[in-house]
N, C-alpha and C. Protein backbone atom coordinates (compact mmCIF):
# COMPACT_ATOMS: atom_id res chain seq x y z
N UNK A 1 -22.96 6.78 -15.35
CA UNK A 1 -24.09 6.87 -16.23
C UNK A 1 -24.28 5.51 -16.92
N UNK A 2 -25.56 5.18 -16.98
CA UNK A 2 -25.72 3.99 -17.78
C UNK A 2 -25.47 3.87 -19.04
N UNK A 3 -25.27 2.85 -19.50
CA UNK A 3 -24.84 2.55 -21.37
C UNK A 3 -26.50 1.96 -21.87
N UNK A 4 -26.67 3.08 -23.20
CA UNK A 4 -27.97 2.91 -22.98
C UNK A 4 -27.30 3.16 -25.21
N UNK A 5 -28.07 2.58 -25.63
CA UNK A 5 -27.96 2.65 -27.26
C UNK A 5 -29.20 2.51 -27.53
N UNK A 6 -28.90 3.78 -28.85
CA UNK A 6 -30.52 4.20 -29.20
C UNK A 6 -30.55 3.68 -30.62
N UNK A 7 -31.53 3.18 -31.19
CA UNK A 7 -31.99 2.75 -32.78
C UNK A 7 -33.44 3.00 -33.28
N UNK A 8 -32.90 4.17 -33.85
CA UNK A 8 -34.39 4.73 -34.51
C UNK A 8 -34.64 3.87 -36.05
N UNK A 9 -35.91 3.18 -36.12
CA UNK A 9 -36.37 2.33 -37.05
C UNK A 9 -36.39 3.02 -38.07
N UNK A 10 -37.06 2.50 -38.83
CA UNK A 10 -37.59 2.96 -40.79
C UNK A 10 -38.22 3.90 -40.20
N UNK A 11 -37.82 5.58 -40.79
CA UNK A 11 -38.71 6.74 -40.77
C UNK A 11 -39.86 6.60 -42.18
N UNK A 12 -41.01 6.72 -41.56
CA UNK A 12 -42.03 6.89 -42.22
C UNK A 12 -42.92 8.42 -42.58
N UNK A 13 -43.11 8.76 -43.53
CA UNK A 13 -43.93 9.92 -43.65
C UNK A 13 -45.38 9.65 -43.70
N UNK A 14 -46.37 10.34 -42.74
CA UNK A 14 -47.80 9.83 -43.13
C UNK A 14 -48.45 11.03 -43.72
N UNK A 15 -48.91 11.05 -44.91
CA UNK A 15 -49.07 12.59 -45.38
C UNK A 15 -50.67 13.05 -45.00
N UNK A 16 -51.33 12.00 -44.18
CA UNK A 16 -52.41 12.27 -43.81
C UNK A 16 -52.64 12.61 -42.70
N UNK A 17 -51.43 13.13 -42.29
CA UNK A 17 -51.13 13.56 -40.97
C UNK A 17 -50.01 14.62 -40.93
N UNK A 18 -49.39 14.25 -41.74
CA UNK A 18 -48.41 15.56 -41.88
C UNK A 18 -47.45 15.24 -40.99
N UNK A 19 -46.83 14.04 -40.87
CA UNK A 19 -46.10 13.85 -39.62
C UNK A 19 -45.08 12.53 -39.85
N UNK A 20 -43.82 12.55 -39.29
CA UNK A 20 -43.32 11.51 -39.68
C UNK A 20 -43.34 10.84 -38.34
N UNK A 21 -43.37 9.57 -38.36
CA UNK A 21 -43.29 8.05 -37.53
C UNK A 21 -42.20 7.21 -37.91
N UNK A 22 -41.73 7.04 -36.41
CA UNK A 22 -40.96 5.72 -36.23
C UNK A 22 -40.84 4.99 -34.90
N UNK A 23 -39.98 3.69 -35.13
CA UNK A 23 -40.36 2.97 -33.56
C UNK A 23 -38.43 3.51 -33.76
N UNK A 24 -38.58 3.90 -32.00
CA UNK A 24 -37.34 4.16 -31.21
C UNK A 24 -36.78 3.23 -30.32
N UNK A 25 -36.11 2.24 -30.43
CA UNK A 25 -35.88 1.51 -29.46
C UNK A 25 -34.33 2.24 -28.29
N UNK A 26 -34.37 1.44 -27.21
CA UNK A 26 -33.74 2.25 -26.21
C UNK A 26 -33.11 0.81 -25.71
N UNK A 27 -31.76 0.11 -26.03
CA UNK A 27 -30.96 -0.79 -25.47
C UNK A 27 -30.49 -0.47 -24.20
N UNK A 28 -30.71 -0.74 -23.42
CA UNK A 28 -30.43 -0.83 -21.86
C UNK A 28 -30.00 -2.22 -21.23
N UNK A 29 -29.45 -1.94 -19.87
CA UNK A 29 -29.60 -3.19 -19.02
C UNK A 29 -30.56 -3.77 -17.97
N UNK A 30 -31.76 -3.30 -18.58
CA UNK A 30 -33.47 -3.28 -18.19
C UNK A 30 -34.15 -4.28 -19.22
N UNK A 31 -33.82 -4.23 -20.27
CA UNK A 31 -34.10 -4.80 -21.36
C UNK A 31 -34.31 -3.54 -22.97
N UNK A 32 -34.97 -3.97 -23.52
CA UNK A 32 -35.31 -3.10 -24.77
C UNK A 32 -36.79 -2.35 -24.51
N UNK A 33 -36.68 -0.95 -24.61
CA UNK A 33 -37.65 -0.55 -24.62
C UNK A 33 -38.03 0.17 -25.95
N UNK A 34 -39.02 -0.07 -26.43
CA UNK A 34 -39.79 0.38 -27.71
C UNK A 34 -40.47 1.25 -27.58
N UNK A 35 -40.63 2.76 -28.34
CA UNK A 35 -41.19 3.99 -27.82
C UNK A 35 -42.09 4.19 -29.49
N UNK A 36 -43.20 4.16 -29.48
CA UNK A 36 -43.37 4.69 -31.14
C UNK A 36 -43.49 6.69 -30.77
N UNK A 37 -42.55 7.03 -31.97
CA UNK A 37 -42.12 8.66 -31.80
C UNK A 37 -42.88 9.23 -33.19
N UNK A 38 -42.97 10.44 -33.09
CA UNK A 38 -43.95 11.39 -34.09
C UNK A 38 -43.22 12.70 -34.14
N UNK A 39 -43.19 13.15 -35.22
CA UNK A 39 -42.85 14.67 -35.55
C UNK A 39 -43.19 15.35 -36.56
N UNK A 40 -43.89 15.96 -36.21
CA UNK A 40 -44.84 16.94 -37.22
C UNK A 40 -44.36 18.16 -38.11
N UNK A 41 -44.28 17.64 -39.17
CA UNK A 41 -43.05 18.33 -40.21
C UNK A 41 -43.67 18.46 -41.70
N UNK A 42 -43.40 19.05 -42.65
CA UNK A 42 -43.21 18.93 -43.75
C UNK A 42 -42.47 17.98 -44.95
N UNK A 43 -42.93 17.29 -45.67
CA UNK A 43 -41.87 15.71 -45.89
C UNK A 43 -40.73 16.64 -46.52
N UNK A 44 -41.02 18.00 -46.86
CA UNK A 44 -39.41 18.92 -47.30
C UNK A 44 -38.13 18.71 -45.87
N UNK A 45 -38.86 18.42 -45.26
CA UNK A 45 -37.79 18.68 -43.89
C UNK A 45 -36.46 18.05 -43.63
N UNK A 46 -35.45 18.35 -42.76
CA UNK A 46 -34.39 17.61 -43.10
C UNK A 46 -34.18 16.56 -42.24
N UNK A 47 -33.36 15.54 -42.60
CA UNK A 47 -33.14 14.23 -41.87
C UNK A 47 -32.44 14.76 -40.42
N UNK A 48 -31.38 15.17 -39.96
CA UNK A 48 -31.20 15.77 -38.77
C UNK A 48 -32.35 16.04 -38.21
N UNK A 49 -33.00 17.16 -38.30
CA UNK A 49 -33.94 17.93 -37.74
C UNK A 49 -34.95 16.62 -37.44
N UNK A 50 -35.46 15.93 -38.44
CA UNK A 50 -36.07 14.83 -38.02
C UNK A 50 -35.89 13.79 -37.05
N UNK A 51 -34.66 13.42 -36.75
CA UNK A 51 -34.29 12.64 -36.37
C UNK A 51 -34.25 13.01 -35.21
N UNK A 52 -33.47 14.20 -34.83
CA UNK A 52 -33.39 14.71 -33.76
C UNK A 52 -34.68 15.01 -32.95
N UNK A 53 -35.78 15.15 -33.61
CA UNK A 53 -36.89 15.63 -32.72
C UNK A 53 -37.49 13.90 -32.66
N UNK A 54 -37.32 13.17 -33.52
CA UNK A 54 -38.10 11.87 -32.87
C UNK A 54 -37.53 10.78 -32.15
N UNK A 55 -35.86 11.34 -32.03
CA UNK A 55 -35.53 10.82 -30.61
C UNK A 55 -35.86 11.62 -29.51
N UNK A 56 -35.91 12.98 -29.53
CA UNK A 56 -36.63 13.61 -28.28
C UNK A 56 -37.82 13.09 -27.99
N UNK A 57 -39.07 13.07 -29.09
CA UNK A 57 -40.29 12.87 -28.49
C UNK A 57 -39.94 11.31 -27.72
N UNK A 58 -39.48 10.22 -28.42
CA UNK A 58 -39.57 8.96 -27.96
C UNK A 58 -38.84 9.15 -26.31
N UNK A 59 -37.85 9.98 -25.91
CA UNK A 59 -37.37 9.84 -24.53
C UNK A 59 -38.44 10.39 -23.76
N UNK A 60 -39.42 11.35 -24.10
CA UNK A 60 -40.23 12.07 -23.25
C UNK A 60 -41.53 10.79 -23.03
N UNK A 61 -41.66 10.06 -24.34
CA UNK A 61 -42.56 9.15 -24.22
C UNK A 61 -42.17 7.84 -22.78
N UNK A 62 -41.10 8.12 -22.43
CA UNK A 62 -40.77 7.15 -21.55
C UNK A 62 -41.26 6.97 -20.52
N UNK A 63 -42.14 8.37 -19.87
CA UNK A 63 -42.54 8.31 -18.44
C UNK A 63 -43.96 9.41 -18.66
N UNK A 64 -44.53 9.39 -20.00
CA UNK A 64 -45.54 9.77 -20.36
C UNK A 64 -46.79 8.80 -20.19
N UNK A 65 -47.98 8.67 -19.51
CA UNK A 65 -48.84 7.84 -19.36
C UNK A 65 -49.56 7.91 -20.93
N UNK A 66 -49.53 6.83 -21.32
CA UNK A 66 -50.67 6.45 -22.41
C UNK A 66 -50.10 6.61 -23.80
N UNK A 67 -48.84 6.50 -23.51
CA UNK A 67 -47.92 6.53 -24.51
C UNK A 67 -47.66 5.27 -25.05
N UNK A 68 -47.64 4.87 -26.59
CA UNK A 68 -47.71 3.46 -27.44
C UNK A 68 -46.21 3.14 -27.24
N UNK A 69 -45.81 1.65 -25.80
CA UNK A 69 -44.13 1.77 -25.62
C UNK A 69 -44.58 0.10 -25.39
N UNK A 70 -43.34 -0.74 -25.81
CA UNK A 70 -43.26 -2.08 -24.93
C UNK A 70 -41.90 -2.10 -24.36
N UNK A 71 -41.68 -3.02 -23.57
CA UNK A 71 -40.50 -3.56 -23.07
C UNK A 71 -40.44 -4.97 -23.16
N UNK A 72 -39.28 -5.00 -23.64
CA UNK A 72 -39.03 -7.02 -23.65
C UNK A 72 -37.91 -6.69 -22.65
N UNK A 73 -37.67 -7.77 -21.69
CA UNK A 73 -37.12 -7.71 -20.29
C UNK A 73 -35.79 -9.00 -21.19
N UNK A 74 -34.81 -8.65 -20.65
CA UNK A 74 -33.99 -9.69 -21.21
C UNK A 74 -33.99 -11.09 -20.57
N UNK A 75 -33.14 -12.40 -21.15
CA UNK A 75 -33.53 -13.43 -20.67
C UNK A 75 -32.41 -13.63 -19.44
N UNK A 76 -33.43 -14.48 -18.46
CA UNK A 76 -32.84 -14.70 -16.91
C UNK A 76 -32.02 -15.96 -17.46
N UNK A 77 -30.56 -16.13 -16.86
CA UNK A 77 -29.80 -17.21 -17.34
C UNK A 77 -30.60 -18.39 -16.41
N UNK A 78 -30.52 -19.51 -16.90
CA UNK A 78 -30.97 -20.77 -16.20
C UNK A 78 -30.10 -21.35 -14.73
N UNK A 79 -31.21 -20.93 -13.93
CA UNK A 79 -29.75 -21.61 -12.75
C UNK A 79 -29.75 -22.93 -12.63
N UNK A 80 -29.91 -23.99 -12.97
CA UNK A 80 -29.53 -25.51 -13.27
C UNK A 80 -30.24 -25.90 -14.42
N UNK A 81 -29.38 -26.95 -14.68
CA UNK A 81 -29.66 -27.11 -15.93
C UNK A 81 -30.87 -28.29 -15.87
N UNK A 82 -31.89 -28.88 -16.66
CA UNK A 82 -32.02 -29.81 -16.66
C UNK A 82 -31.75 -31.53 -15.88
N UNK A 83 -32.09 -32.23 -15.51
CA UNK A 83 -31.72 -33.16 -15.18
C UNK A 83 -31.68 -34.20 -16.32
N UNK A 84 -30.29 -34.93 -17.03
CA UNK A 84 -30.01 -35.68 -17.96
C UNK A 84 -30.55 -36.97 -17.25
N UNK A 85 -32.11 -37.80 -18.10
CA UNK A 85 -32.23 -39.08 -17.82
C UNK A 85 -31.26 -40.41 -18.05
N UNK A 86 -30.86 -41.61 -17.83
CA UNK A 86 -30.29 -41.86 -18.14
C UNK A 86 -30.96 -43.35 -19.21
N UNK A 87 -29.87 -43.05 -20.30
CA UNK A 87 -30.82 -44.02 -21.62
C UNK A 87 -30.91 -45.56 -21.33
N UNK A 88 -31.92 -46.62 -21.14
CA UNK A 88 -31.68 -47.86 -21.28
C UNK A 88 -30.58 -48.63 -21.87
N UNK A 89 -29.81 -49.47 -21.82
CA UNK A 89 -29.21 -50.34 -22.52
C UNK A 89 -29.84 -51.26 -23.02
């Protein structure tokens, strides 16, 4: 199984929506994928329960079309380096 680490951002309540928001990121060896997640709750609700449902929505968002996600691809190591000019005397 892959090693995959999850970090759910600043939970936000939007009360004009009735719903809490956050960005879910998903550490992989793909790069980082960013999922924005939603759960439609009462701001009485509890942090578990919250949490737990807006890491669910964000995994379902993964292969959901039209779903708000980025990916930053990690960096390719350099296969040569530069060529060092050499300085006048």
């Amino acid at each position: 199984m892959a090693d995959i680490r999850t970090q759910i951002g600043d939970i936000a309540y939007n009360p004009a929506t009735q719903r809490f928001e956050a960005l879910v990121v998903f550490h992989t060896g793909l790069g980082r994928f960013s999922i924005a997640a939603t759960h439609d709750a009462p701001l009485t609700a509890g942090f578990d329960e919250i949490s737990d449902v807006l890491l669910r929505d964000a995994l379902a968002g993964l292969t959901q079309a039209g779903r708000l996600r980025a990916r930053l691809v990690p960096a390719q190591p350099v296969a040569e380096a530069a060529p060092q000019l050499p300085f006048a005397a």
